[in-house]
Protein backbone atom coordinates (compact mmCIF):
# COMPACT_ATOMS: atom_id res chain seq x y z
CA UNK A 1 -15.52 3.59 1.69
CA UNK A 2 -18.29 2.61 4.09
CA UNK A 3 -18.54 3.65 7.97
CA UNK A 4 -18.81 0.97 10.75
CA UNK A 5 -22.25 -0.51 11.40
CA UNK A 6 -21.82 0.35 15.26
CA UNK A 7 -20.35 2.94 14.94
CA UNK A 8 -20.49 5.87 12.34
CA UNK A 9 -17.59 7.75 13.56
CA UNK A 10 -15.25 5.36 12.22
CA UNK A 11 -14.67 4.81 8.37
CA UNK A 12 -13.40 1.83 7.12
CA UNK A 13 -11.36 2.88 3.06
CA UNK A 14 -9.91 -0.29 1.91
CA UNK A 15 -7.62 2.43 0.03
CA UNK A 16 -6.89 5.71 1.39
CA UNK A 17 -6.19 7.36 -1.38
CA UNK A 18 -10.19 7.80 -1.66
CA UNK A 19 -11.02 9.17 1.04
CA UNK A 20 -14.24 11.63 1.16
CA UNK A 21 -15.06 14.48 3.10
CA UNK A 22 -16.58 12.56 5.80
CA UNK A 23 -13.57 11.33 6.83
CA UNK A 24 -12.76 14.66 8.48
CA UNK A 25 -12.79 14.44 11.93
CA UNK A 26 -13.68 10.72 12.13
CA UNK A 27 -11.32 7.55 13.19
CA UNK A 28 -9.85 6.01 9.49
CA UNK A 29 -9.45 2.42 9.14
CA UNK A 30 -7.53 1.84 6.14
CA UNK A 31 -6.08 -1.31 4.03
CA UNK A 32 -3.30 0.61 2.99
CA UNK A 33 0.46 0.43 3.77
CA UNK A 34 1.79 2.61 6.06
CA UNK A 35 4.32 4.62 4.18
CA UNK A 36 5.55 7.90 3.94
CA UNK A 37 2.23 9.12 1.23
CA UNK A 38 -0.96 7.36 3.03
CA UNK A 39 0.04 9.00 6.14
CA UNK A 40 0.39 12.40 4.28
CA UNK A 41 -2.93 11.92 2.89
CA UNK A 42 -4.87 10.81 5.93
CA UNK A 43 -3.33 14.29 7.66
CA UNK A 44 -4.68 15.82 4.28
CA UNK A 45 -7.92 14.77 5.02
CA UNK A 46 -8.00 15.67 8.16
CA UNK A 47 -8.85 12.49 9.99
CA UNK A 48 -8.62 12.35 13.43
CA UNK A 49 -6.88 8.95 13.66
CA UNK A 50 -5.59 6.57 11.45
CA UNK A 51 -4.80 2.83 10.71
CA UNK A 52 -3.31 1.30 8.73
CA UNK A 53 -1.38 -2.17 7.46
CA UNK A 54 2.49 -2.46 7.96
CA UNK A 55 3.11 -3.93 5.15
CA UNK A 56 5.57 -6.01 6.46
CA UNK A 57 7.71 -3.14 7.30
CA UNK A 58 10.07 -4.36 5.42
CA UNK A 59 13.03 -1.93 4.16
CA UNK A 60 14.33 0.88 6.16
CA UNK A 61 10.72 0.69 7.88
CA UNK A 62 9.22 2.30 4.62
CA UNK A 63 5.52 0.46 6.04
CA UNK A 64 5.62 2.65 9.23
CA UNK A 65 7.26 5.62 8.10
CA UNK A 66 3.41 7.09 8.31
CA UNK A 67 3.47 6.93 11.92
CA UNK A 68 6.48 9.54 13.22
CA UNK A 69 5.28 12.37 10.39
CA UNK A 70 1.96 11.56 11.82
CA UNK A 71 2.93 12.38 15.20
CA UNK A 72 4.96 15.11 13.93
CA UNK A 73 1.37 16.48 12.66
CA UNK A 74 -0.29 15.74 15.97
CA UNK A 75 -2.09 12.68 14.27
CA UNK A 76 -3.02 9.44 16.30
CA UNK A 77 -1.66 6.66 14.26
CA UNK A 78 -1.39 3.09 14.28
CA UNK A 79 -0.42 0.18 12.05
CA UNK A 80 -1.88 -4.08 12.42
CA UNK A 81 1.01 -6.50 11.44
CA UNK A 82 0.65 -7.87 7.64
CA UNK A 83 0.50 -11.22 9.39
CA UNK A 84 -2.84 -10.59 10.85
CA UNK A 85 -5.04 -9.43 8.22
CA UNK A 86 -5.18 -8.97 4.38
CA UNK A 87 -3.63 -5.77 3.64
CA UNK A 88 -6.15 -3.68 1.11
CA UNK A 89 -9.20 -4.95 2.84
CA UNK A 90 -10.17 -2.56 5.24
CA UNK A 91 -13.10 -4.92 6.88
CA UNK A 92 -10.71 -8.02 7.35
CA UNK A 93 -8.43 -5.32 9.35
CA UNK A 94 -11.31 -4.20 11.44
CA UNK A 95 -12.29 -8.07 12.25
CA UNK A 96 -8.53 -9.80 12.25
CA UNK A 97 -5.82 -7.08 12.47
CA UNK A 98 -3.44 -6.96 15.21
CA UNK A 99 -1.64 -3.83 16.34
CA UNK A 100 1.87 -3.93 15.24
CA UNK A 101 2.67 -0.08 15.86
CA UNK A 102 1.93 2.68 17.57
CA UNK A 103 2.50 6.19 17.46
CA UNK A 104 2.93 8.26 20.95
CA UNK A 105 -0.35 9.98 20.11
CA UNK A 106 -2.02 6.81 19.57
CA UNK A 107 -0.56 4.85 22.72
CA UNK A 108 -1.61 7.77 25.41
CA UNK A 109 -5.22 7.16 23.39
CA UNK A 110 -4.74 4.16 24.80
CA UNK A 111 -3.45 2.18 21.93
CA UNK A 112 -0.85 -0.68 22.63
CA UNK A 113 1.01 -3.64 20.28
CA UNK A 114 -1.14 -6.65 20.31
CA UNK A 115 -4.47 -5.05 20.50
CA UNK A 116 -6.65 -6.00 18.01
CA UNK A 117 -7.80 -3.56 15.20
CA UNK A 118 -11.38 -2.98 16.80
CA UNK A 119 -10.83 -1.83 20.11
CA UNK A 120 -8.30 0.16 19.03
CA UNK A 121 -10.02 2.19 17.01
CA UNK A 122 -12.46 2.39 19.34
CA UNK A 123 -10.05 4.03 21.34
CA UNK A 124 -8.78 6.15 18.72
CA UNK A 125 -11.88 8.35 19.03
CA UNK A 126 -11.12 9.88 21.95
CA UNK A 127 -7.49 10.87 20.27
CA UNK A 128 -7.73 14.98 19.56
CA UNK A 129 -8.26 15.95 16.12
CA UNK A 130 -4.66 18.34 14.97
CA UNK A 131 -5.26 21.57 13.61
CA UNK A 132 -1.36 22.04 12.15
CA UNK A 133 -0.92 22.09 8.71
CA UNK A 134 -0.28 18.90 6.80
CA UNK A 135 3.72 18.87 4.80
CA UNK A 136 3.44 19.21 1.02
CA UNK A 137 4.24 15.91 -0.54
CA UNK A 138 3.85 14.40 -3.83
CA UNK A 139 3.65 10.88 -5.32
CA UNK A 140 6.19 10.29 -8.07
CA UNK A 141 5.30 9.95 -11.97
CA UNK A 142 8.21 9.31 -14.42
CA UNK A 143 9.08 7.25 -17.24
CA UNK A 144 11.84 6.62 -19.71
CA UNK A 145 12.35 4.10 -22.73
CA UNK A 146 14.08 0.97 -22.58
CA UNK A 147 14.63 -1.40 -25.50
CA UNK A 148 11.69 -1.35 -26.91
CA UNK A 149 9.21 -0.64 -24.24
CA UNK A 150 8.11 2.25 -22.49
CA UNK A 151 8.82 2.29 -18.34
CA UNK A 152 6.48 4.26 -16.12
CA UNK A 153 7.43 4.18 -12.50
CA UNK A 154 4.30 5.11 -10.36
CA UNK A 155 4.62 5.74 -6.78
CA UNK A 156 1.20 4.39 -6.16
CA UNK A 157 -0.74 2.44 -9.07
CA UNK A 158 -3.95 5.03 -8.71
CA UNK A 159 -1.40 7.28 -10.94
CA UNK A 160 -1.51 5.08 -13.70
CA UNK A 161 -3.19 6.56 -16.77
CA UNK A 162 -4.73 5.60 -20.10
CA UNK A 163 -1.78 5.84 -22.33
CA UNK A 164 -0.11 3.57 -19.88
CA UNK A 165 -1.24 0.69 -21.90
CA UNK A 166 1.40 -1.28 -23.15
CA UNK A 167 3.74 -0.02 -21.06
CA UNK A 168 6.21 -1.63 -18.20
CA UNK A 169 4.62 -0.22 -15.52
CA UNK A 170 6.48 -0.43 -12.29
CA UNK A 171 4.56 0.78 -9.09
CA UNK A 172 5.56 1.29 -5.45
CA UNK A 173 2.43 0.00 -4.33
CA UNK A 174 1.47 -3.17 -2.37
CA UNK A 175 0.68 -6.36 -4.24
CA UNK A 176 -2.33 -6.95 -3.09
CA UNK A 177 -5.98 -6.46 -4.41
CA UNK A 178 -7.98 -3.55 -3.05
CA UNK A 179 -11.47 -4.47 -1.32
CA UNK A 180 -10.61 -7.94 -2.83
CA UNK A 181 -11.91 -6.98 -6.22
CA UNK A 182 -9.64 -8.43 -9.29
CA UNK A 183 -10.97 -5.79 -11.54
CA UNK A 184 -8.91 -3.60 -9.40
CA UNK A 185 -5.70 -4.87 -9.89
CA UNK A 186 -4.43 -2.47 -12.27
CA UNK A 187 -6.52 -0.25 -14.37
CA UNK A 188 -5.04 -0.49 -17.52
CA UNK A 189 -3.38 -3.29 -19.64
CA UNK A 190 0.27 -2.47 -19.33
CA UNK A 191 2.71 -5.32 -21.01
CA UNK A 192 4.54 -5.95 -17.18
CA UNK A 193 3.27 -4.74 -13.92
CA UNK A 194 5.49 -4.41 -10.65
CA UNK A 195 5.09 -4.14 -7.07
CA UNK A 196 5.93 -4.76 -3.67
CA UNK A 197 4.78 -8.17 -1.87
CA UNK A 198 3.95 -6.60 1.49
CA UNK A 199 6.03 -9.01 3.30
CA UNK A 200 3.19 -11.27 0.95
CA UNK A 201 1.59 -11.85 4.68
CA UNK A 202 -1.73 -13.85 6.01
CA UNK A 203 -3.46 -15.69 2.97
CA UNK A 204 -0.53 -14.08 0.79
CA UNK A 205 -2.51 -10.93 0.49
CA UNK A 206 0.59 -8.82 -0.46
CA UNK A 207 0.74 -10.80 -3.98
CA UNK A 208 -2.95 -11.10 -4.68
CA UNK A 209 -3.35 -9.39 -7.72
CA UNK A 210 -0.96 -11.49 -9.60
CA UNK A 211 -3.26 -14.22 -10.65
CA UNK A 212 -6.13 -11.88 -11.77
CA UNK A 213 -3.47 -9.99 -14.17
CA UNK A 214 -2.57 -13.31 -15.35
CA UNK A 215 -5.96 -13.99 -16.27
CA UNK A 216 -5.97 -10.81 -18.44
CA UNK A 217 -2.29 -11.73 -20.27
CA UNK A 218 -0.51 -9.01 -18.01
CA UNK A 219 3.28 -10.20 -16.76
CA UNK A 220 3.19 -9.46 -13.14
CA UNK A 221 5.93 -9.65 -10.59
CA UNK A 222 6.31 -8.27 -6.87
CA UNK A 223 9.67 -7.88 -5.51
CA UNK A 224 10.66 -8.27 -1.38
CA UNK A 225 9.35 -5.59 0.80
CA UNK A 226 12.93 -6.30 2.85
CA UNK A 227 14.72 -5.53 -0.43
CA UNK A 228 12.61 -2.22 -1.51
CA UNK A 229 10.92 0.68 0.00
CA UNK A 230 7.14 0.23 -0.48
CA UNK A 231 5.55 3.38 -1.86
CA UNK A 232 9.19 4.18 -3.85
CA UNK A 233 8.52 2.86 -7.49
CA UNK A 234 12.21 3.73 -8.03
CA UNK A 235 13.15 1.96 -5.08
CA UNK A 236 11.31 -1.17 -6.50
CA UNK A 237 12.84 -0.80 -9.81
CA UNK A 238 16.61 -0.03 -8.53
CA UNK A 239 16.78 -2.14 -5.33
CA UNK A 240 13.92 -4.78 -5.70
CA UNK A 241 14.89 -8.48 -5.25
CA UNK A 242 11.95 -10.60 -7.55
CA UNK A 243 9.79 -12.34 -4.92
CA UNK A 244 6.92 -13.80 -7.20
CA UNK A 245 6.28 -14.04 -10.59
CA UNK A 246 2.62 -14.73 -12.26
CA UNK A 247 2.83 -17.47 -15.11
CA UNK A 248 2.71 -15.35 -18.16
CA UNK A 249 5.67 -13.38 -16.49
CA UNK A 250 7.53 -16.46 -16.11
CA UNK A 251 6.98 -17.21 -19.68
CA UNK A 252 8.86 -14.09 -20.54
CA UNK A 253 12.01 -14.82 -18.67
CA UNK A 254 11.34 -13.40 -15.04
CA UNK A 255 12.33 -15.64 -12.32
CA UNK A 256 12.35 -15.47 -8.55
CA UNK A 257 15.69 -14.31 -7.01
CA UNK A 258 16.54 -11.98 -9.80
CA UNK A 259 17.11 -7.98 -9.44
CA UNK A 260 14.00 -6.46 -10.70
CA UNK A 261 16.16 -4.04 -12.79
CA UNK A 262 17.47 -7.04 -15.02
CA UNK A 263 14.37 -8.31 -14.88
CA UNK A 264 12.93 -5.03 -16.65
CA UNK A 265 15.52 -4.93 -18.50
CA UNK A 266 14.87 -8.26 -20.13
CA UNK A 267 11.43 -7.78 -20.45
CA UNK A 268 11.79 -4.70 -22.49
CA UNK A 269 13.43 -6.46 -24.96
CA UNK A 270 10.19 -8.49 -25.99
């Protein structure tokens, strides 16, 4: 997390699942999707506004979902298309992102679709920080054998967890690499990992950490964002169409165009 050069009351979280204290009451510019869970946690932390990437909005508008429980909370919110700027990199957002949606808190702050990233923000700090009380909600951790594999199914990949290792580990999270750092691609070494592409977007962002877990002997696939909802790891599993497969993946049997749940299924086997 760092805060804006110019300007200190806006924070720039390239995830916001780490968000500090400091965010309270301050403008969040964020690299991640804009589902259902970032939005809860950005009204958790009590920003006062919040962007965030699209994500190519892909199935039943899972990457804006943030933005009408936002409003619902009395939170500005806004999202820049996946097309404009590398989702997970918070500074790229700030510099290239285009607004893609708005929230009705956001546009009467000013806010409008086509703005870029900057002066939107900018205008985000005159939105009014809500005092109402944040919905519970909780990311998803479950698992279940198959063949001869263990499958997790993570919500978000920041739940994945030691004894992981080895396992298929299927995430609702974006494909893309957070801050740009490969050593943050997934912090275990699980046999598969799974996401969702992110609509893959500008300099295919939304499958960025494929190569890096390539480089470490970790099968990797994402499938469509138009095929599953991003943040849902059971959505990925059950409805997710294979969009891109890293080479030791491909070595295994996965191929582009197949369900992900076959896909898993075959993999288990090995």
């Amino acid at each position: 997390m760092a805060f804006d050069a110019d300007f200190p009351d806006i924070v720039l979280a390239d995830s916001v699942t780490k968000l500090p204290a400091a965010a309270a009451g301050r403008v969040v510019v964020s690299g991640s999707h804009g589902g259902h869970y970032p939005g809860a946690l950005a009204a958790l932390a009590e920003v006062r506004a919040v962007i965030l990437n699209d994500a190519g909005i892909g199935k039943d508008e899972a990457g804006v979902a943030a933005l009408a429980d936002l409003d619902r909370l009395g939170v500005a919110a806004a999202t820049v298309s996946y097309l404009s700027c590398r989702i997970g990199f918070a500074s790229d957002m700030m510099a290239r992102g285009v607004v893609s949606r708005a929230n009705a808190l956001a546009r009467a702050a000013g806010v409008a679709i086509g703005d870029g990233c900057r002066v939107s923000a900018l205008r985000l700090r005159a939105a009014p920080i809500s005092h109402a009380e944040p919905e519970p909600f909780e990311e998803v951790r479950s698992e279940f054998d198959l063949g001869r594999r263990k499958v997790v199914l993570l919500d978000s990949a920041s739940l994945v967890e030691p004894a992981d290792r080895g396992a298929i580990v299927i995430t609702g999270s974006h494909g893309g690499l957070v801050g740009g750092d490969p050593g943050a691609a997934l912090r275990v070494d699980a046999f598969v990992a799974a996401f969702n592409d992110a609509g893959v977007g500008v300099d295919e962002a939304g499958v960025a950490r494929l190569a890096p877990l390539d480089a470490r002997g970790i099968a990797a696939f994402t499938v469509s964002t138009g095929t599953a909802r991003i943040g849902e790891a059971r959505s990925t599993y059950a409805d997710g169409v294979v969009s891109r497969v890293n080479l030791t993946a491909r070595r295994l049997g996965a191929r582009e165009g197949d369900l992900a749940a076959s896909t898993v299924e075959r993999l288990a086997q090995r």
